[in-house]
Protein backbone atom coordinates (compact mmCIF):
# COMPACT_ATOMS: atom_id res chain seq x y z
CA UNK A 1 0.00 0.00 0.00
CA UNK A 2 2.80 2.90 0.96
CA UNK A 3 4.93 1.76 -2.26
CA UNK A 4 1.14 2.50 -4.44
CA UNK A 5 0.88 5.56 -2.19
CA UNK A 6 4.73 6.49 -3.13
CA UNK A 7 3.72 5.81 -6.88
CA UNK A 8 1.13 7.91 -6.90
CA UNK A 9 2.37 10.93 -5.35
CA UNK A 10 5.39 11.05 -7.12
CA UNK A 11 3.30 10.62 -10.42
CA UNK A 12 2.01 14.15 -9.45
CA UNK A 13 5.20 15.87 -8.64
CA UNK A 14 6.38 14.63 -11.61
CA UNK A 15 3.37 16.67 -13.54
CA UNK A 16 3.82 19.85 -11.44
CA UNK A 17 7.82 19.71 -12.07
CA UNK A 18 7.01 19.42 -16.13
CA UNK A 19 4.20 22.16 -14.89
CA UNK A 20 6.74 24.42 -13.03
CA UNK A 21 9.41 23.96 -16.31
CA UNK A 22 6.35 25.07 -18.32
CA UNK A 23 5.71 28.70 -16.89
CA UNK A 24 8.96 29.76 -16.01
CA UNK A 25 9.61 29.20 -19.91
CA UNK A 26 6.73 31.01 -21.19
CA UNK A 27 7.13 33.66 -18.30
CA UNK A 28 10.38 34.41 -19.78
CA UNK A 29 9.04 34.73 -22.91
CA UNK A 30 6.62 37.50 -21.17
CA UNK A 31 3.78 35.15 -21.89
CA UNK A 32 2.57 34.03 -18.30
CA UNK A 33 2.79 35.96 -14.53
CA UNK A 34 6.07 36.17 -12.49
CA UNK A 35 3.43 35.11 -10.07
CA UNK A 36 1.86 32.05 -11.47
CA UNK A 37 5.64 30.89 -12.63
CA UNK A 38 6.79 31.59 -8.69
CA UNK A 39 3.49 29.46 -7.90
CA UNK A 40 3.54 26.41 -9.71
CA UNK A 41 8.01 26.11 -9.31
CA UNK A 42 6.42 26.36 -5.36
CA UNK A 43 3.99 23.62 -6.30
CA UNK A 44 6.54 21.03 -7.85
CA UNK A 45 9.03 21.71 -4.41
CA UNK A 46 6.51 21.02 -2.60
CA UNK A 47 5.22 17.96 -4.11
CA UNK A 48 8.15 16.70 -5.12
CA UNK A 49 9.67 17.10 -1.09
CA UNK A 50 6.24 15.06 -0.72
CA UNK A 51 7.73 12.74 -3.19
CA UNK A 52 10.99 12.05 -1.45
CA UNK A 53 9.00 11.62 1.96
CA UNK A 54 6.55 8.88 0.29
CA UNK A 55 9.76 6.84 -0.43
CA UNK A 56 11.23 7.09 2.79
CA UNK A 57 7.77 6.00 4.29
CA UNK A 58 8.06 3.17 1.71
CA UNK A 59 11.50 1.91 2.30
CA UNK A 60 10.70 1.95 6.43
CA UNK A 61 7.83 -0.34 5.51
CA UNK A 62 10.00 -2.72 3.71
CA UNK A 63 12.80 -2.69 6.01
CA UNK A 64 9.98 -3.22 8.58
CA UNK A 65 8.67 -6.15 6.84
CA UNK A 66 12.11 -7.56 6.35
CA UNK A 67 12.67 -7.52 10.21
CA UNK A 68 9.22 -9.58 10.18
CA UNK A 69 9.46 -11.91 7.93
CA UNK A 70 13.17 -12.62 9.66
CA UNK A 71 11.85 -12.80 12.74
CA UNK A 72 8.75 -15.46 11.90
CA UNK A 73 11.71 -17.70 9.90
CA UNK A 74 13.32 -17.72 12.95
CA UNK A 75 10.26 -19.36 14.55
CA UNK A 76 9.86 -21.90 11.78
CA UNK A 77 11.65 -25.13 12.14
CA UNK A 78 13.00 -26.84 9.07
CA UNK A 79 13.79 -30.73 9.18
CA UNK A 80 17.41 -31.22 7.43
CA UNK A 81 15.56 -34.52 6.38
CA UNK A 82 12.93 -36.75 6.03
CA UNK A 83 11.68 -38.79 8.97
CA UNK A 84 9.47 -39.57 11.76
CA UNK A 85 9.16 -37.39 14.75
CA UNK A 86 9.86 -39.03 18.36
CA UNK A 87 9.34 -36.41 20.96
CA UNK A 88 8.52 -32.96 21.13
CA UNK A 89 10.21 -30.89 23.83
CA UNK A 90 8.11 -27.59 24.18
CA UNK A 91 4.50 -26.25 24.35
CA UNK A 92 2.83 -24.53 21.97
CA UNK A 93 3.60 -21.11 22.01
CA UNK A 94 6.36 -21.01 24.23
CA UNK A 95 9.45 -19.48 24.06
CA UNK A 96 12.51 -21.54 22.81
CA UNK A 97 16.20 -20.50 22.26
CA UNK A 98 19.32 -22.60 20.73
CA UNK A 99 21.71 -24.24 23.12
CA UNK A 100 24.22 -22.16 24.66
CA UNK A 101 27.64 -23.05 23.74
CA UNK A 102 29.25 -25.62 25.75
CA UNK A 103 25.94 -26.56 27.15
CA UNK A 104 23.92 -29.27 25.77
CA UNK A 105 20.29 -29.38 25.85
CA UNK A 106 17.62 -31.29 24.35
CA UNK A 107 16.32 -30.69 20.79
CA UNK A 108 13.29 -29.23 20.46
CA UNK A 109 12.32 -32.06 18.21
CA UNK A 110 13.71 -35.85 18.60
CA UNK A 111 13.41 -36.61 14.86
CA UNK A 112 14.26 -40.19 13.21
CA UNK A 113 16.01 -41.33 10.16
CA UNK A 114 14.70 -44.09 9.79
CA UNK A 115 16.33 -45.24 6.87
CA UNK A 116 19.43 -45.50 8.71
CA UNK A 117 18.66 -47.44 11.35
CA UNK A 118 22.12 -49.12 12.94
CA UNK A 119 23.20 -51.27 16.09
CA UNK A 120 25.12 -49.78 18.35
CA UNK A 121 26.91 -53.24 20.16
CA UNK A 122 30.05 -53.32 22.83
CA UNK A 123 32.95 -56.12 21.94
CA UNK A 124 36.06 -57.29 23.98
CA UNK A 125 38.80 -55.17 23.67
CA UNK A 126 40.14 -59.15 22.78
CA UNK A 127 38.41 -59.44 20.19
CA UNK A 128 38.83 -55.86 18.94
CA UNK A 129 41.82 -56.38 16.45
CA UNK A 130 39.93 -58.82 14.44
CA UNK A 131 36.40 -56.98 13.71
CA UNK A 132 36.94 -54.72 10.60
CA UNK A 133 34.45 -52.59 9.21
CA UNK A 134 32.72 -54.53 6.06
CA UNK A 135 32.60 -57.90 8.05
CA UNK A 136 29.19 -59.76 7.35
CA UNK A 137 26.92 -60.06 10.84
CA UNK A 138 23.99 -61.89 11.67
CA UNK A 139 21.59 -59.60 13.96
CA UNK A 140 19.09 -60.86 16.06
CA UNK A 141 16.13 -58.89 18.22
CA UNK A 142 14.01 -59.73 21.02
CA UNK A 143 11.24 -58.34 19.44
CA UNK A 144 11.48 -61.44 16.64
CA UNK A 145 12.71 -64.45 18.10
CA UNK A 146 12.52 -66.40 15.24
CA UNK A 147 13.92 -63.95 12.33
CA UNK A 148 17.91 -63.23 11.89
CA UNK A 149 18.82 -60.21 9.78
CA UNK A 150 21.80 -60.32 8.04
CA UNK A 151 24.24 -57.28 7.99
CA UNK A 152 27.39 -55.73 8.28
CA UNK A 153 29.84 -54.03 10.33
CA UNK A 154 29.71 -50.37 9.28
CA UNK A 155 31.94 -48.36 12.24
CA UNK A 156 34.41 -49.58 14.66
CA UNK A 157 34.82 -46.75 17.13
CA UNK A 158 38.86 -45.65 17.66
CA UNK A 159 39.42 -46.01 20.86
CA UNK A 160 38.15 -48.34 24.12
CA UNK A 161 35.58 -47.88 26.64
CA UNK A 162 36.24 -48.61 30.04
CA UNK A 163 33.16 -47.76 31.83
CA UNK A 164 34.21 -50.65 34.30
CA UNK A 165 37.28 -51.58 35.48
CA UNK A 166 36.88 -55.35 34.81
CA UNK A 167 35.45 -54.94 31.39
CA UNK A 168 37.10 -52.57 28.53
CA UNK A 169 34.75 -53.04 25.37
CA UNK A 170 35.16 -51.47 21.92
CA UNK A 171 32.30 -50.11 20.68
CA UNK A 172 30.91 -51.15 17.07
CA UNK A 173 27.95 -50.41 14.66
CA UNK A 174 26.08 -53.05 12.38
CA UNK A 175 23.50 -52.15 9.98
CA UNK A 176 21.09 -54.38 8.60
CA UNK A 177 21.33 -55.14 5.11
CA UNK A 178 17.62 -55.11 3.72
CA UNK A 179 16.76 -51.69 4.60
CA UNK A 180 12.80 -52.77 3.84
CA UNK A 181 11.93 -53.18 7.44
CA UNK A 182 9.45 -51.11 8.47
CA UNK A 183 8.59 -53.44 11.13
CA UNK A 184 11.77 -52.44 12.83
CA UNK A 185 11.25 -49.65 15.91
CA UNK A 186 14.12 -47.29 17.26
CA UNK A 187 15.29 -48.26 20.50
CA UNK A 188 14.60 -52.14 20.10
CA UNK A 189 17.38 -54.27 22.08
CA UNK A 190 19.37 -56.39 19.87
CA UNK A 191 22.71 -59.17 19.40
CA UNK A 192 25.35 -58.55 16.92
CA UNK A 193 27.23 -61.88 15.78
CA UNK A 194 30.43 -61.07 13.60
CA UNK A 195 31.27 -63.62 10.95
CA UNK A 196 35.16 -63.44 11.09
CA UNK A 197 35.78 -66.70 9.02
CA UNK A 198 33.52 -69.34 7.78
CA UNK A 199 33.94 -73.03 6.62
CA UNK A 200 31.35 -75.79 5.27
CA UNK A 201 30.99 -79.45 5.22
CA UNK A 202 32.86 -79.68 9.02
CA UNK A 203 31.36 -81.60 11.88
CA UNK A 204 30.50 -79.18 14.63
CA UNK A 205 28.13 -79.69 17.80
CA UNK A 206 26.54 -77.15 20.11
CA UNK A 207 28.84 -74.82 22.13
CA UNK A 208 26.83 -75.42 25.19
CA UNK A 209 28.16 -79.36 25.67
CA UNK A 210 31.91 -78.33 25.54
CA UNK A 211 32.48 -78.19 29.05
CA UNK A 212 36.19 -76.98 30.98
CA UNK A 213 39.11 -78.34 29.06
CA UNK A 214 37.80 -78.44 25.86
CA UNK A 215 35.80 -82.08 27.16
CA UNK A 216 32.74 -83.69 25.96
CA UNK A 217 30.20 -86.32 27.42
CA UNK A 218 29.81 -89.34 25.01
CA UNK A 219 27.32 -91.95 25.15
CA UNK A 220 29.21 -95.37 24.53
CA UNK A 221 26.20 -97.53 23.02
CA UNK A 222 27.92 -100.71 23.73
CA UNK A 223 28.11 -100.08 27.21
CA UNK A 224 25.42 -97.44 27.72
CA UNK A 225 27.45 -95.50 30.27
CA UNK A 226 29.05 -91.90 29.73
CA UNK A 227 32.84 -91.34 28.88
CA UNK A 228 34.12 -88.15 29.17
CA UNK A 229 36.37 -87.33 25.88
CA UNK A 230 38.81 -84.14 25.40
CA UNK A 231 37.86 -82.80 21.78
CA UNK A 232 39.92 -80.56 19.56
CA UNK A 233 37.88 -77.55 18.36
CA UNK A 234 38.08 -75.12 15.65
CA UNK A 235 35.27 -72.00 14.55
CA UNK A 236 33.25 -71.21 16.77
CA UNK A 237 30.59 -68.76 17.81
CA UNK A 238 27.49 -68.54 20.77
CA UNK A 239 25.53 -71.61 18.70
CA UNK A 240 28.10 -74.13 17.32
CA UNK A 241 31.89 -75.06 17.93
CA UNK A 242 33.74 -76.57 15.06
CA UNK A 243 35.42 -80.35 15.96
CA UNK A 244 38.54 -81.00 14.17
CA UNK A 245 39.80 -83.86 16.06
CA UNK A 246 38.39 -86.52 18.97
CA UNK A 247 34.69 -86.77 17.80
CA UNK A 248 33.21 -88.58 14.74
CA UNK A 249 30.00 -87.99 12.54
CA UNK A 250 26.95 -89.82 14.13
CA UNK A 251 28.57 -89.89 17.99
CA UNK A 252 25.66 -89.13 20.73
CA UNK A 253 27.54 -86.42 22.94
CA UNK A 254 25.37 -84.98 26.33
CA UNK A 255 23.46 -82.09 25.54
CA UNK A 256 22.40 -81.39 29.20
CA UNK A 257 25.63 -81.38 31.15
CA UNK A 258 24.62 -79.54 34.07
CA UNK A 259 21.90 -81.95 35.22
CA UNK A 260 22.82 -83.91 38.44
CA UNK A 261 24.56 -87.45 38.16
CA UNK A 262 26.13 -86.84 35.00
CA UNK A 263 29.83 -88.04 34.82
CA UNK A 264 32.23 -90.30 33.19
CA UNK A 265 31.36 -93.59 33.79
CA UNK A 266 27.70 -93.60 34.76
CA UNK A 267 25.64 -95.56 33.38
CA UNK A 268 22.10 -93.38 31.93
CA UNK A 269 19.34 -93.84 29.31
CA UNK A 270 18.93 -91.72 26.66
CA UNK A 271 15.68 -89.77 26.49
């Protein structure tokens, strides 16, 4: 409205000025007033002084409306991606300011990726040296029992934790390789196997039976009684141990060792 109101005015200064050039020409020429000429060069000061002030009233307004519009981007918050929103910290209409520097606070908005959903899982510093990132991983969740995901080691962190004294751990991330899980939540508690090395067609038994000293429980058919049998193992994860040496395909071994009674020598019946 004041830059139409500017236009306007300064339209008609602009018509008394060529006004004002007018007379004092023909008065020269003796053909008009001193008077009139002295009127109308009055005129096209005055309007044109009206003019000037009609622009300065316009460039306040925009200036004013610059501060505005500044000040409502500044209230407008922009997501640097898509995703799902997980909290909100705030009210409506209240009052927020960024986090002072050097002091963290929480984000107005929690908001999820979740297209880049990762495990975040703690290893022994032991075992440290041999996880590289790219390693194949087998992920498991609580939530499904009976689905594995298969990943990948993505991150292995730099440097060791040692949040306790008796345990130092190396952090590492795994993603999951099928990124079509929609099923999957934020938050959900999770195993990370690492597949260091892998071999097929080998005789292997449940890690569970091996008990101290690398021993197994066999049941002797012939004699139906238990003999106790020091194995040599290879591969081996939470699941299955590799046997390289001391046990042969189609050998019962105990799978319960911890019930009472069991020992080498006695005599039991399998179930």
């Amino acid at each position: 409205a004041s830059r139409s109101r500017a236009r306007e005015v300064c339209v008609i200064a602009d018509v008394a000025q060529r006004e004002a050039n007018r007379l004092t020409q023909i008065e020269a020429q003796g053909l008009a007033s001193v008077e009139a000429a002295e009127k109308a060069v009055g005129d096209a000061e005055s309007r044109a002084a009206a003019c000037a002030a009609a622009r300065d009233v316009t460039t306040v307004s925009e200036a004013q409306i610059a501060i505005a519009e500044a000040a409502l981007e500044r209230t407008r918050l922009t997501a640097p991606f898509s995703g799902v929103i997980a909290e909100i910290n705030g009210e409506l209409g209240e009052f927020v300011t960024p986090s002072p520097v050097g002091i963290p606070m929480p984000p107005t908005v929690d908001l999820i990726d979740a297209t880049c959903l990762y495990i975040s899982a703690p290893i022994d510093e032991v075992d440290a040296p041999l996880v590289k990132e790219g390693l194949p991983a087998t992920i498991s969740l609580d939530a499904f029992p009976d689905r594995k995901f298969a990943g990948h080691v993505r991150r292995v962190a730099p440097y060791v934790l040692d949040l306790e004294k008796q345990a130092r751990t190396v952090e590492i991330e795994a993603e999951i390789n099928d990124t079509n899980n929609d099923d999957l939540l934020p938050g959900y508690s999770a195993d990370v196997e690492v597949l260091l090395a892998s071999r097929e067609d080998v005789l292997r038994i449940p890690t569970s039976v091996i008990t101290e000293g690398n021993k197994v429980f066999i049941f002797q058919k012939e004699t139906g009684q238990l003999t106790l049998r020091e194995v040599e193992t290879g591969l081996s994860n939470w699941e299955f141990t590799e046997v390289t040496a001391g046990l042969r395909e189609g050998e019962q071994v105990v799978s319960s060792t911890d019930r009472e009674g069991i020992g080498d020598g006695v005599a039991v019946q399998p179930e």
